[in-house]
Protein backbone atom coordinates (compact mmCIF):
# COMPACT_ATOMS: atom_id res chain seq x y z
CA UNK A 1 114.32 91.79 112.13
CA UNK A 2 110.87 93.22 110.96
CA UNK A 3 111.85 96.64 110.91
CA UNK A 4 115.08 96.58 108.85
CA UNK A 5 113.97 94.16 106.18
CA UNK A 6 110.93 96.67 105.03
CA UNK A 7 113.54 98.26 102.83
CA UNK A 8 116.07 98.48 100.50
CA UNK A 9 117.63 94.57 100.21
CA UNK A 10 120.92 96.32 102.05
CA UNK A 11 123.16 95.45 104.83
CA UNK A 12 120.79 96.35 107.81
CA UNK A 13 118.68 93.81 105.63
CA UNK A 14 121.14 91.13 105.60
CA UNK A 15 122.09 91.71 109.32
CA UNK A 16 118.98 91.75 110.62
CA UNK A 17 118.72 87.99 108.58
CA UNK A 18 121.39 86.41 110.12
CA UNK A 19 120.37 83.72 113.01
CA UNK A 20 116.72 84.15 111.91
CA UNK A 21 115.94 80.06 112.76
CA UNK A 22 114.79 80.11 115.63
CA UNK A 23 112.41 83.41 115.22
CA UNK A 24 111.25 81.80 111.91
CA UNK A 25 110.11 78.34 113.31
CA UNK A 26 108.36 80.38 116.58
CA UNK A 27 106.17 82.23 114.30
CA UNK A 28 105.44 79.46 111.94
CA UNK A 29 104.40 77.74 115.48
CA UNK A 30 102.00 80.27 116.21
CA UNK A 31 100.49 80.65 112.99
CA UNK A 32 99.86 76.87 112.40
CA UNK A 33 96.13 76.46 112.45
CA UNK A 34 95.62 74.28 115.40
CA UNK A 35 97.61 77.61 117.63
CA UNK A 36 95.29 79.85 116.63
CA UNK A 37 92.49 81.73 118.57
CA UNK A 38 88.95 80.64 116.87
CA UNK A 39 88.12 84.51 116.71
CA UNK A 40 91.24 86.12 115.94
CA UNK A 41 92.76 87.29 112.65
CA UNK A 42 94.95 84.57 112.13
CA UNK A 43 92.15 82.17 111.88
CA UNK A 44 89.89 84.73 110.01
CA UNK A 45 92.53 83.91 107.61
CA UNK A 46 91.62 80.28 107.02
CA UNK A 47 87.99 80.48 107.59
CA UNK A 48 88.65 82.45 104.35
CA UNK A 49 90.78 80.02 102.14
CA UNK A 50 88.28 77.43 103.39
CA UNK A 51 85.43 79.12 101.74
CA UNK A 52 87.66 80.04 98.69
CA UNK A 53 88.40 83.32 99.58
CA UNK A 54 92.12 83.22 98.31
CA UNK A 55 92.56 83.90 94.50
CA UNK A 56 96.29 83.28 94.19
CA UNK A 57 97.30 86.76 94.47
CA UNK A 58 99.55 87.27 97.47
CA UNK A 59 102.51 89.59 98.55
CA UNK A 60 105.01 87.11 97.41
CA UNK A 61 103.31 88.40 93.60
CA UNK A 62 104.60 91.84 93.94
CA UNK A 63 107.39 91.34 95.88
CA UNK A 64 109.81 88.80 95.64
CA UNK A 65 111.47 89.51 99.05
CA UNK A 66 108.34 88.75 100.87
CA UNK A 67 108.70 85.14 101.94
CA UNK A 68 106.22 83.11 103.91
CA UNK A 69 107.06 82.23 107.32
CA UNK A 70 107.11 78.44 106.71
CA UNK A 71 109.73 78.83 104.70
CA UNK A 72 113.18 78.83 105.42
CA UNK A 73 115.63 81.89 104.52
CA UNK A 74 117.10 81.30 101.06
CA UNK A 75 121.35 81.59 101.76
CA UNK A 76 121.17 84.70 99.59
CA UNK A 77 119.12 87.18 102.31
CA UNK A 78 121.31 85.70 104.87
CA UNK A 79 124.42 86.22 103.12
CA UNK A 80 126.13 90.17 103.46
């Protein structure tokens, strides 16, 4: 899934889209605060936002085919 959607929005794209559920709700799992090692990156992360580190500007700015992982798929990557 991760390697075929860093291009082109293209079949290999939409293939590697399809059935995404139940990868999409594991990782949103394991990135939900309470998961997360105290000292690892994930948590670096919202040590950050809690001291006001973010400043709006994300990935999903540049990109519009970047989507969050607590989000689900919009039918339009999934569809080929």
């Amino acid at each position: 899934m991760v390697w075929a959607t860093l291009g082109p929005v293209n079949e290999p794209f939409h293939e590697a889209m399809r059935d995404t559920g139940p990868v999409i709700e594991w990782a949103t799992q394991c990135c939900e605060r309470k998961n997360l090692d105290p000292d690892g990156l994930g948590m670096q992360m919202f040590y950050a936002a809690d001291r006001g580190g973010h400043h709006g500007h994300d990935a999903r700015d540049r990109d519009p085919r970047v989507l969050p992982v607590s989000r689900p798929v919009p039918d339009a990557a999934r569809a080929g």
